[in-house]
Each structure stands twice: as C-alpha cells, then as structure tokens.
Protein backbone atom coordinates (compact mmCIF):
# COMPACT_ATOMS: atom_id res chain seq x y z
CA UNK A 1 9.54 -51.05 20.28
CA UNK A 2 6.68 -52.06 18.13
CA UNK A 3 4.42 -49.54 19.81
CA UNK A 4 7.18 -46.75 19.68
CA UNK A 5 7.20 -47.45 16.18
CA UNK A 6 3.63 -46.89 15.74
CA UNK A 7 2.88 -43.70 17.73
CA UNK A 8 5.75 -42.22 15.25
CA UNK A 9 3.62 -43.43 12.70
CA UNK A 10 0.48 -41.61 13.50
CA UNK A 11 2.40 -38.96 14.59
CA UNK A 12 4.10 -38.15 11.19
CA UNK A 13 0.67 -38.67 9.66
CA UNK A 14 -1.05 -35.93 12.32
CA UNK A 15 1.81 -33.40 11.51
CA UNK A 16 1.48 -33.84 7.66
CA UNK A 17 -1.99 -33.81 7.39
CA UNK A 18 -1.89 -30.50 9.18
CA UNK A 19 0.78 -28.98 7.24
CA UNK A 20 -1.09 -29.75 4.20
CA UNK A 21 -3.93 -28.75 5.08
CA UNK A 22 -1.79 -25.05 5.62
CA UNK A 23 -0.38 -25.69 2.67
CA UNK A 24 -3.86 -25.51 0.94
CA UNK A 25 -5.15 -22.47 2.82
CA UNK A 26 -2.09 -20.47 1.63
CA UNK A 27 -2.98 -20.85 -1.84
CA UNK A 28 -5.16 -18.20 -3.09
CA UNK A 29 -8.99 -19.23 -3.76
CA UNK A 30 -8.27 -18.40 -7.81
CA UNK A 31 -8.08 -20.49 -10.66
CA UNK A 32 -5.09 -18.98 -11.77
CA UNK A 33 -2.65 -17.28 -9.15
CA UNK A 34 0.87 -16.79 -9.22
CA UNK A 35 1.94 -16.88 -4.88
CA UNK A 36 3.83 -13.90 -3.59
CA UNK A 37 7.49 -13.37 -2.50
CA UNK A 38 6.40 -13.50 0.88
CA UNK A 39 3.82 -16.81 0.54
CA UNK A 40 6.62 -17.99 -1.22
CA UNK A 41 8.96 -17.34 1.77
CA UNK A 42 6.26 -18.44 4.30
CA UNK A 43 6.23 -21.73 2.44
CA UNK A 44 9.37 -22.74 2.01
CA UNK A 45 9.68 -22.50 6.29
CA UNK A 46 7.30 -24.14 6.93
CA UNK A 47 8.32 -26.90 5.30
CA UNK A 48 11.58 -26.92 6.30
CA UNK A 49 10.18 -26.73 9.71
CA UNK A 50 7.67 -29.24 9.22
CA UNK A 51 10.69 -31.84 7.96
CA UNK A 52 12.81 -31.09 10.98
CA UNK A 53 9.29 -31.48 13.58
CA UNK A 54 8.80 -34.66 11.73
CA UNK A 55 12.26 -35.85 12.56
CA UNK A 56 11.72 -35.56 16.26
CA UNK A 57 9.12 -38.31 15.59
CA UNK A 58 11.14 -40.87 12.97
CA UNK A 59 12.23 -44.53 13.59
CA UNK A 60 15.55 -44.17 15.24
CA UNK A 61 17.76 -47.32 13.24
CA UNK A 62 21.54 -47.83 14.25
CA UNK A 63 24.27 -45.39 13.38
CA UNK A 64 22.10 -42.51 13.49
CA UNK A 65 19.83 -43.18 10.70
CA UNK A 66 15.97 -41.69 10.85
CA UNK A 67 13.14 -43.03 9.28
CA UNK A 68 10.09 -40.43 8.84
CA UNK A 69 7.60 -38.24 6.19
CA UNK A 70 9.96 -35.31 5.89
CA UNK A 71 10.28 -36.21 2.14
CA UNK A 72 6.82 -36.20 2.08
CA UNK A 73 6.51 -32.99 3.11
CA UNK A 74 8.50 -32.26 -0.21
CA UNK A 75 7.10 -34.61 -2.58
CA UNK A 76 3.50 -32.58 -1.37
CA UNK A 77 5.45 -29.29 -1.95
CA UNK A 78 6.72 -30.14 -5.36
CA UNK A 79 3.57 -31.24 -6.61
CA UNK A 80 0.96 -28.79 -5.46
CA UNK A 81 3.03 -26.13 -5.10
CA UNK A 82 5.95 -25.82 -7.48
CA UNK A 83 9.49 -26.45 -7.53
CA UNK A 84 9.87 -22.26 -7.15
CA UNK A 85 9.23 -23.24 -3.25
CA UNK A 86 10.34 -27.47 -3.36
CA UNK A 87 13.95 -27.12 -3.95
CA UNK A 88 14.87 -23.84 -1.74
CA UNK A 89 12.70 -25.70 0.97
CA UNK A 90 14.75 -29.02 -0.34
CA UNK A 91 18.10 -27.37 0.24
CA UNK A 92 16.87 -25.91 3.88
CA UNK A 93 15.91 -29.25 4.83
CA UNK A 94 19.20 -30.83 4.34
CA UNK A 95 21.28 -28.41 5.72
CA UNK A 96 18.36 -29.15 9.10
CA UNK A 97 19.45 -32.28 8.93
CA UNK A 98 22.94 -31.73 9.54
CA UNK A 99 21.88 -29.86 12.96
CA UNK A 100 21.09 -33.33 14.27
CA UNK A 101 24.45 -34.80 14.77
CA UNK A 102 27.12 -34.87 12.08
CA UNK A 103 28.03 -38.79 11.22
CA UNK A 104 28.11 -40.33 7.61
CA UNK A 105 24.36 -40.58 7.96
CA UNK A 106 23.95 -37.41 8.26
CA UNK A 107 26.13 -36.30 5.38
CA UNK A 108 25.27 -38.77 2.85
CA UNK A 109 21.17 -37.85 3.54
CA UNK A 110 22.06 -34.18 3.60
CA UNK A 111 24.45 -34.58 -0.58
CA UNK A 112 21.31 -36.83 -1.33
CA UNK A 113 18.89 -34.13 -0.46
CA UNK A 114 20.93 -31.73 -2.46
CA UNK A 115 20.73 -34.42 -5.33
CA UNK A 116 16.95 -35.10 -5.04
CA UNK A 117 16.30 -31.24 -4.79
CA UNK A 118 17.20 -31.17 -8.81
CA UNK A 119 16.77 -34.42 -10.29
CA UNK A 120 13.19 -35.08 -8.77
CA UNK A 121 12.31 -31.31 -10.40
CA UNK A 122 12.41 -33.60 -13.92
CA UNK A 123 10.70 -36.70 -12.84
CA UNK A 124 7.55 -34.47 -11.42
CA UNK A 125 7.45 -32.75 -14.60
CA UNK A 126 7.40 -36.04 -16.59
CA UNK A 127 5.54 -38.55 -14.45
CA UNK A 128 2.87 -35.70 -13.97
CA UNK A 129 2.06 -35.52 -17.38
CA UNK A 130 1.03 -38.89 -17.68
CA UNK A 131 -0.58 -40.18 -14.32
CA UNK A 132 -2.66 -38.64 -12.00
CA UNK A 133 -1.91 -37.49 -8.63
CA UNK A 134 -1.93 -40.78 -6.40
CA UNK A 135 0.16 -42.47 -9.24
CA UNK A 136 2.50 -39.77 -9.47
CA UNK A 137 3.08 -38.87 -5.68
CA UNK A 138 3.90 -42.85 -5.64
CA UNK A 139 6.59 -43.17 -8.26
CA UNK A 140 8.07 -39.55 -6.42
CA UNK A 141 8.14 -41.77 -3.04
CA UNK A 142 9.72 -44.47 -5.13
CA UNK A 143 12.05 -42.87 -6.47
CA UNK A 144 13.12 -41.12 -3.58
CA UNK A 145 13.33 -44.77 -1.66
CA UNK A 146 15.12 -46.07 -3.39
CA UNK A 147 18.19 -42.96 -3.36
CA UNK A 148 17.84 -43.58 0.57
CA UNK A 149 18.44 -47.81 0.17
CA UNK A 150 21.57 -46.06 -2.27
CA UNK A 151 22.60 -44.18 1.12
CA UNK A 152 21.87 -46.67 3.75
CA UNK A 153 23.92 -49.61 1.85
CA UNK A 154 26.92 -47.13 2.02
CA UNK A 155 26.21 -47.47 5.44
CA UNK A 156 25.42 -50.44 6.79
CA UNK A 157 27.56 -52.30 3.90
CA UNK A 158 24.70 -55.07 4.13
CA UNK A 159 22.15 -55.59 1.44
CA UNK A 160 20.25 -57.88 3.83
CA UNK A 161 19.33 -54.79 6.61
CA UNK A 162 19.51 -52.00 3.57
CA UNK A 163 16.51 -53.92 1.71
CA UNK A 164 14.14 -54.78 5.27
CA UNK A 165 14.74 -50.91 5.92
CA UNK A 166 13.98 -49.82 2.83
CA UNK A 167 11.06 -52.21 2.36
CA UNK A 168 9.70 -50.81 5.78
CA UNK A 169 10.66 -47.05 4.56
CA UNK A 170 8.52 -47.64 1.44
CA UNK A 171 5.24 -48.73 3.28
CA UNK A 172 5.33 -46.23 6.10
CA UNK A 173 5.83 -43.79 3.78
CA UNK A 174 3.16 -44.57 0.74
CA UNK A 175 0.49 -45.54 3.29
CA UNK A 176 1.35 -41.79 4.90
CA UNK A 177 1.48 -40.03 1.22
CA UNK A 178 -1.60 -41.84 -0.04
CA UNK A 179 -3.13 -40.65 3.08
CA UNK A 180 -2.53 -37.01 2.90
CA UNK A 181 -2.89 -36.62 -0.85
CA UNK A 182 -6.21 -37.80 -0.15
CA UNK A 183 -6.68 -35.40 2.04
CA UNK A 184 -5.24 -32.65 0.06
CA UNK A 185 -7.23 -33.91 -3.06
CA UNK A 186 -10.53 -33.88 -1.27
CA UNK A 187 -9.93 -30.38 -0.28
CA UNK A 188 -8.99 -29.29 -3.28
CA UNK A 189 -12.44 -30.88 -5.19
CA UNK A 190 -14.04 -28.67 -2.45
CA UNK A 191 -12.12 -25.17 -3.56
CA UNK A 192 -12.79 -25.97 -7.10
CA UNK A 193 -16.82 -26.78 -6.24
CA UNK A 194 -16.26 -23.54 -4.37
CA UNK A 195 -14.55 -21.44 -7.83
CA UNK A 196 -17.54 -23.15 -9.78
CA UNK A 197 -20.36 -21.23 -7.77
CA UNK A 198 -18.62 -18.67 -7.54
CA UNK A 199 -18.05 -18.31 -11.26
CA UNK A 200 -22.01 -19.19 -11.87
CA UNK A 201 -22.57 -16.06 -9.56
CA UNK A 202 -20.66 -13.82 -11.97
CA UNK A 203 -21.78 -15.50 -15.70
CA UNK A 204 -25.14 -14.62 -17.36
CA UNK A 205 -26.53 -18.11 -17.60
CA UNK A 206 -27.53 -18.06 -21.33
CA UNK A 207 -24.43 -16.66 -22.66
CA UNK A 208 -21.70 -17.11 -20.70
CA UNK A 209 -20.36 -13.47 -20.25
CA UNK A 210 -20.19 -12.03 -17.31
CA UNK A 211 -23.20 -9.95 -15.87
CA UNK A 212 -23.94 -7.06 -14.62
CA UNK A 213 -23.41 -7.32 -11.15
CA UNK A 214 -19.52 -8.47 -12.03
CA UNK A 215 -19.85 -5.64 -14.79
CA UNK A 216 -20.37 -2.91 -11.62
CA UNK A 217 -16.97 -4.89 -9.70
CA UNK A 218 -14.87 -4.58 -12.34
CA UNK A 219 -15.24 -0.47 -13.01
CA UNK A 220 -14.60 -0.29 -9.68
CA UNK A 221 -11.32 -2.54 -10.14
CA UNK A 222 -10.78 0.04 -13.50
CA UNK A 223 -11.39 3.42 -11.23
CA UNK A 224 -8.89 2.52 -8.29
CA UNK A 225 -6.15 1.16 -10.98
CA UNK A 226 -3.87 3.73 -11.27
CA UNK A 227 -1.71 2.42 -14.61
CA UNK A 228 -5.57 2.55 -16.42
CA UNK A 229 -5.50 5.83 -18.18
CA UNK A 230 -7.40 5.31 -21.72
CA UNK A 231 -10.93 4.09 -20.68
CA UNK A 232 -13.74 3.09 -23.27
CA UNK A 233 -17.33 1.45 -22.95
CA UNK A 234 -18.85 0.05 -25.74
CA UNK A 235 -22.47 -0.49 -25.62
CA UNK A 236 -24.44 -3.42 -28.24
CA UNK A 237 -27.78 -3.75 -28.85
CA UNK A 238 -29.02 -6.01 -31.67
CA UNK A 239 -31.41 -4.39 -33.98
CA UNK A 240 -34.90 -5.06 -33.64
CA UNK A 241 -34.09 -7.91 -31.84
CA UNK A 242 -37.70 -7.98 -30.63
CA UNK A 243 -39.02 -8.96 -34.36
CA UNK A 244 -36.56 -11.70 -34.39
CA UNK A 245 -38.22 -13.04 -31.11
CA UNK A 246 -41.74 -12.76 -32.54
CA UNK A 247 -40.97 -14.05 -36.11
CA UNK A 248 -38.68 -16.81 -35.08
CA UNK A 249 -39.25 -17.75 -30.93
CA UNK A 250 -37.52 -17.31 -28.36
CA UNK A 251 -35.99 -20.08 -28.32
CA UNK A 252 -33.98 -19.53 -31.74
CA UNK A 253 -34.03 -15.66 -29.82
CA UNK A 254 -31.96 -17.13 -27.59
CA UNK A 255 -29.55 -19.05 -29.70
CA UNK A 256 -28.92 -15.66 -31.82
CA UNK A 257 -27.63 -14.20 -28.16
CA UNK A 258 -25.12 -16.82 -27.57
CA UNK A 259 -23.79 -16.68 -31.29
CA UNK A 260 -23.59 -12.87 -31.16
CA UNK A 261 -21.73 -13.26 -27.76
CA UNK A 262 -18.94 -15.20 -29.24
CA UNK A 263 -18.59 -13.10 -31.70
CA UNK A 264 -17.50 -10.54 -29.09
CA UNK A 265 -14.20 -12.28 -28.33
CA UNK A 266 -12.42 -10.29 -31.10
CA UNK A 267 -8.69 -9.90 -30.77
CA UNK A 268 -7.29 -7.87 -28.02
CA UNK A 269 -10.87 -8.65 -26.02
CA UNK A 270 -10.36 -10.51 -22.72
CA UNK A 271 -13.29 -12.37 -21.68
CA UNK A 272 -13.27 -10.46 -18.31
CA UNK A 273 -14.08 -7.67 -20.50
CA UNK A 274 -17.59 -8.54 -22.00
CA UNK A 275 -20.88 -8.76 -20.53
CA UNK A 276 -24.38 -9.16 -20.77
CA UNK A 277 -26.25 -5.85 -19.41
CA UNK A 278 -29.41 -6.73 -20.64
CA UNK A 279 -31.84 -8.81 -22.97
CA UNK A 280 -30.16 -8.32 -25.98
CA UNK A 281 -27.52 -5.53 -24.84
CA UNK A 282 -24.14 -6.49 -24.17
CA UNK A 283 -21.42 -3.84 -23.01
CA UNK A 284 -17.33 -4.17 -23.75
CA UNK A 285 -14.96 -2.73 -21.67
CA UNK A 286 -11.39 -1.17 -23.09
CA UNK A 287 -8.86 -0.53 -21.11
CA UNK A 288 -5.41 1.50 -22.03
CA UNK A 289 -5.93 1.02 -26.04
CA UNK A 290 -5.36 4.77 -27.98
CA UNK A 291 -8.33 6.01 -29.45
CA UNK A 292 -7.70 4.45 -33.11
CA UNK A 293 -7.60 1.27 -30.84
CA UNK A 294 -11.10 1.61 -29.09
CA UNK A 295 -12.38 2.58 -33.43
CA UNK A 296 -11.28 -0.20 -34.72
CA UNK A 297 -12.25 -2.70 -32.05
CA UNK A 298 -16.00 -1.41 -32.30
CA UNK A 299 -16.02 -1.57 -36.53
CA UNK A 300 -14.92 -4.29 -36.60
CA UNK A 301 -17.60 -5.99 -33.93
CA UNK A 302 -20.35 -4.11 -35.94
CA UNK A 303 -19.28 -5.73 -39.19
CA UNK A 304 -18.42 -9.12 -37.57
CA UNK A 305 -21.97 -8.81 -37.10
CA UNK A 306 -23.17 -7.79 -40.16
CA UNK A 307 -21.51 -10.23 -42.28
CA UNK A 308 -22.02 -13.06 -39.95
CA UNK A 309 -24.71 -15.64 -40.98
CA UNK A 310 -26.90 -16.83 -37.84
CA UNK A 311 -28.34 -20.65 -37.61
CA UNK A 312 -31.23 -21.20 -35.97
CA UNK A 313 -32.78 -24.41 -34.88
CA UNK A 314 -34.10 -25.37 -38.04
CA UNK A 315 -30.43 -24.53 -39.79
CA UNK A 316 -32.41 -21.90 -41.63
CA UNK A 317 -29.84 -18.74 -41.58
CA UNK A 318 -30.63 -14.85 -41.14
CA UNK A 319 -28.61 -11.54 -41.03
CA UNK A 320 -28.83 -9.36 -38.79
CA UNK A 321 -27.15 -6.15 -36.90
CA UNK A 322 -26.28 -4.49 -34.32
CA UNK A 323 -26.27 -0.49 -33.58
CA UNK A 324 -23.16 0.36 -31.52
CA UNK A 325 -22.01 3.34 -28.71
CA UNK A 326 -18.89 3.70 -27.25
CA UNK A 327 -18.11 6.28 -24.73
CA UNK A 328 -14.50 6.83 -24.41
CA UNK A 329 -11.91 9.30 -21.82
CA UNK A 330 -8.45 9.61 -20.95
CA UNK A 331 -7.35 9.66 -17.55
CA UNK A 332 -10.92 10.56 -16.23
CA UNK A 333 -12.08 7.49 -14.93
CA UNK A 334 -15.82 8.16 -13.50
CA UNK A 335 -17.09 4.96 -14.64
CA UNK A 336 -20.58 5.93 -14.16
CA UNK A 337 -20.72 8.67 -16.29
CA UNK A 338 -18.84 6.79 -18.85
CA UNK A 339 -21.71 4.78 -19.08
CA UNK A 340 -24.19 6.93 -19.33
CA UNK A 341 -22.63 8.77 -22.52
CA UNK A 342 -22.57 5.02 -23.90
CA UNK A 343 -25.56 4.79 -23.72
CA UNK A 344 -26.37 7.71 -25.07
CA UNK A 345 -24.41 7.19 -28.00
CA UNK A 346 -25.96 3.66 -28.28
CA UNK A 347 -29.49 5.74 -28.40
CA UNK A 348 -28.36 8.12 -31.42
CA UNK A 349 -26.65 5.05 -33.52
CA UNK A 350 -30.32 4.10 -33.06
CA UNK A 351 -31.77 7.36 -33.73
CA UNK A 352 -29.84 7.50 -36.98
CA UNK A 353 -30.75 4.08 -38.87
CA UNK A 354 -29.04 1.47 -36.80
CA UNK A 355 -26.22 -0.53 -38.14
CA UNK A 356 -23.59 1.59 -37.43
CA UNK A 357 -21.08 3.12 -34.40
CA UNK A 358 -21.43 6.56 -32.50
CA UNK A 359 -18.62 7.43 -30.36
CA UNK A 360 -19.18 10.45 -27.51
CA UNK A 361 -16.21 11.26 -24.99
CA UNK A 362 -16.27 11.91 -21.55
CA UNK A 363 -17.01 15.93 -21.99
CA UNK A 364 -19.05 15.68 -25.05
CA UNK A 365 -16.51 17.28 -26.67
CA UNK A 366 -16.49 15.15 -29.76
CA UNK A 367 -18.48 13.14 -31.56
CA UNK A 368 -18.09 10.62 -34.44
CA UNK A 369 -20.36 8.33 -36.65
CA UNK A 370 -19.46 5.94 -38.91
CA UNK A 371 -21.34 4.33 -41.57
C-alpha cells in the first residue's frame, strides 16, 4: 500500500513537472504578450487533460474519493497564466471528474470545483500582491485543502479520518507544488536572462535607445504593416557637438547624449520609436500622425532642446541645439528612401544656420523650414 502510495507520488510529480514545463514553452518569449484564442484554447485542454491523467495516478480512499495534483495543475494555471484560461480549464475539470463514477464524492468535488473556479480568482489576486510566488502558491493549496476536508467530512461524517486525510492531502500536495514552482521559477529566471540579452542586443549602450540594427527591423515591421499609412523620419544631430567634446571631454560628451536622449520621449513618442544612428545623431520614427502631427512633434523636440539647460560633471550648465530633418509620405512606405530625404533635410537645416527643422516629402514635392 505504502509503495502504491508512493509511485502515485512521483508519478503526479513527473506529469506536473512536464505539463509545466509546456505550460512555459507556450508562453511567448516577450516581456509583455497577451496569448491567443487558440493558445488560450490549447491551454485550457491541456490542463483539463493533465487533471484527469493525474487522476489515473491519485490515492484511491474509501467511497470513491481521489487524492492527487490535479488542483495543482490549476493553482500553476491561475498563477502564471491567468484566470482567462484557470476557471474555463476549472469548470472542464470538474465536469472530468464526474466521468469517473457518479457517487456523492464525485458531486460534492465536482460543486466545489465550480466554487473554487471563482472564489480562488480573488484570493490569487490578493495574496499575490503581497507574497511572492512559493508563499502564494502555498496559501492557494491551503485554501483549496481545506474546501476538500469541507467535502470529505460531508462524507465520511468523521472528523477523525477527514483531518488524517486532509493532513496527508496537504503534504503530498505542497511538497509536489513547491516542487514544480521551483521548477517553473527557475525556468522562468532563464527566459528573463534570455529577454535581458536580447534587449542589450537591440539598446545603444550609452543611451539606452534602440540602435541601428533594431532601427533597420522595425522599418521593415512599418513597410509590411498594412494599417501604417502616414510615415515620418525625423533625423537629430546636435550642433557642433564636436566642440562640446573638445572644450568639455568626452566624458561630459557623453553625459550631454544621454540627457538629450531623454528628452526625446516627448508625448505621443514610444520608446520603440527612438534610436541612436550615430555619435551624436539620433533618428525618430512616426507612424500614422497627420502632417500637423509629425510638425509639431519635431518643434517641439528642437525647442525642448534649446531651452533645456545641460549639467555636466562639474554641475556647470550649457545650452545647446540641435538642427532637425524630417522626411515625411503618405501611403508610400519605401523606408529607405525615406531616409535618405531625412537626411537630406537634416544636411540643409545645417546648411542654413542650424537650430531649426527642414521637412522634405517623399517626392520632393514640398519643402518647409521653420525658424
């Protein structure tokens, strides 16, 4: 019996472990994601079928009662994935259970699934908000116990057997949480080590905009979106930025880059949007903003700028500019030429004094400077 007991033990553990380790492939490799109908979908049966593999492997107790992970299963669900997936998958699970044999066990655990499938959607919310994973998958497992000691006494009628069961149910089932939330944990540390390199691999080290090797990804993201149809570049270069370099060092050189690229974040900006292209040239993209948009995003970066004081490492402050071109289109997305005419138009706001915006589109069919 003993040794029955155990080999259902390990078992439930082997099946979990590999279901979450699904559970963490099927999440996309993105620090923000929303999952798809069909992930969703995908989810919620396996799950469902996970809970009713896991009851071929429970303690068998008298009048039909089972003893395994399958809330588990949930409590993992609910946690790491949302309760979008948990309570559908919650529901399934109890009307699986059903499919086992109908007695008052089965009944009372399939209205207490349907119970747990709501209420536990407030206790994640709360406890997770104050404890950390490991804490919070524990009072989930508690709380869950102790609805199933609720169920068993109405079945047994014997305090006595309901609290050894329920003692027994709590252990098997922490020790198997605890073990598969370290699993799941560890992986995850490893996904998030992987988003970190991955997001080194796209920044400009000094600054912290993206460079130009994410700059050439995303207008190929802009060219193959079809609900894109207004399209600007703007192109930055601080003014004599070279003089500041050999007057001041470049050290304080480089501090003036990193203030001037947080100036960049105006409003309407994402950060995707900015990058570094250069030593002291920095390139915006705008997306679907009307033409008095794309103006007024550039004026008011150039004055920003202007009227910004700059510290440098002895908290001594300077002013100093930037000249500005923005090439802009509408519907024409060639991305490449669109640069090009920025920087063009970044060469004649040179040309002309510095300190001030040129704006070319696509066909050079217009062209605008303002002061």
């Amino acid at each position: 019996m003993l040794l029955n007991v155990l080999l259902n033990v390990v078992a439930n553990i082997a099946i979990l472990t590999l279901v979450s380790y699904i559970y963490i492939k099927m999440i996309p490799k993105k620090k923000s994601y929303s999952l798809t109908r069909r992930q969703k979908i995908a989810l919620i049966f396996l799950a469902s079928m996970t809970s009713f593999i896991l009851m071929s492997f429970s303690v068998d107790l008298p009048q039909q009662v089972k003893i395994d992970m399958r809330y588990n299963a949930m409590i993992l669900l609910l946690y790491y994935i949302g309760p979008d997936v948990f309570v559908p998958a919650s529901i399934l699970t109890a009307v699986l259970r059903l499919t086992w044999g109908i007695s008052d066990a089965s009944v009372y655990t399939f209205l207490f699934y349907l119970v747990l499938s709501v209420t536990m959607l407030v206790l994640n919310k709360k406890a997770s908000e104050r404890f950390n994973s490991y804490t919070t998958g524990l009072i989930l497992n508690t709380y869950y116990v102790i609805g199933h000691a609720i169920v068993l006494y109405f079945i047994y009628y014997d305090w006595k057997q309901t609290i050894a069961v329920s003692v027994f149910n709590f252990i098997f089932t922490s020790i198997c949480l605890m073990v598969n939330m370290m699993f799941i944990e560890d992986m995850r540390a490893d996904v998030q080590r992987y988003l970190d390199e991955i997001e080194r691999a796209k920044s400009d080290y000094l600054t912290g905009l993206y460079n130009k090797r994410e700059f050439s990804y995303y207008w190929t993201e802009i060219e193959n979106d079809s609900t894109i149809t207004h399209t600007a570049l703007l192109m930055l270069d601080i003014d004599h930025f070279k003089c500041i370099n050999d007057q001041y060092g470049h050290l304080n050189g480089d501090i003036i880059l990193r203030q001037v690229a947080s100036l960049l974040h105006v409003e309407d900006i994402e950060h995707e949007q900015i990058y570094r292209v250069g030593g002291e040239e920095f390139c915006i993209v705008l997306k679907n903003k009307s033409f008095s948009q794309q103006m007024a995003i550039a004026e008011k970066i150039r004055q920003t700028v202007e009227n910004n004081p700059f510290k440098l490492e002895n908290h001594q402050t300077i002013h100093l500019t930037v000249s500005v071109g923005m090439a802009t289109s509408y519907k024409v997305k060639d991305m490449k030429n669109l640069y090009r005419l920025a920087d063009r138009a970044l060469y004649q706001a040179k040309e002309r004094g510095r300190n001030q915006l040129v704006v070319l589109d696509l066909a050079e069919r217009e062209l605008k400077r303002i002061l």
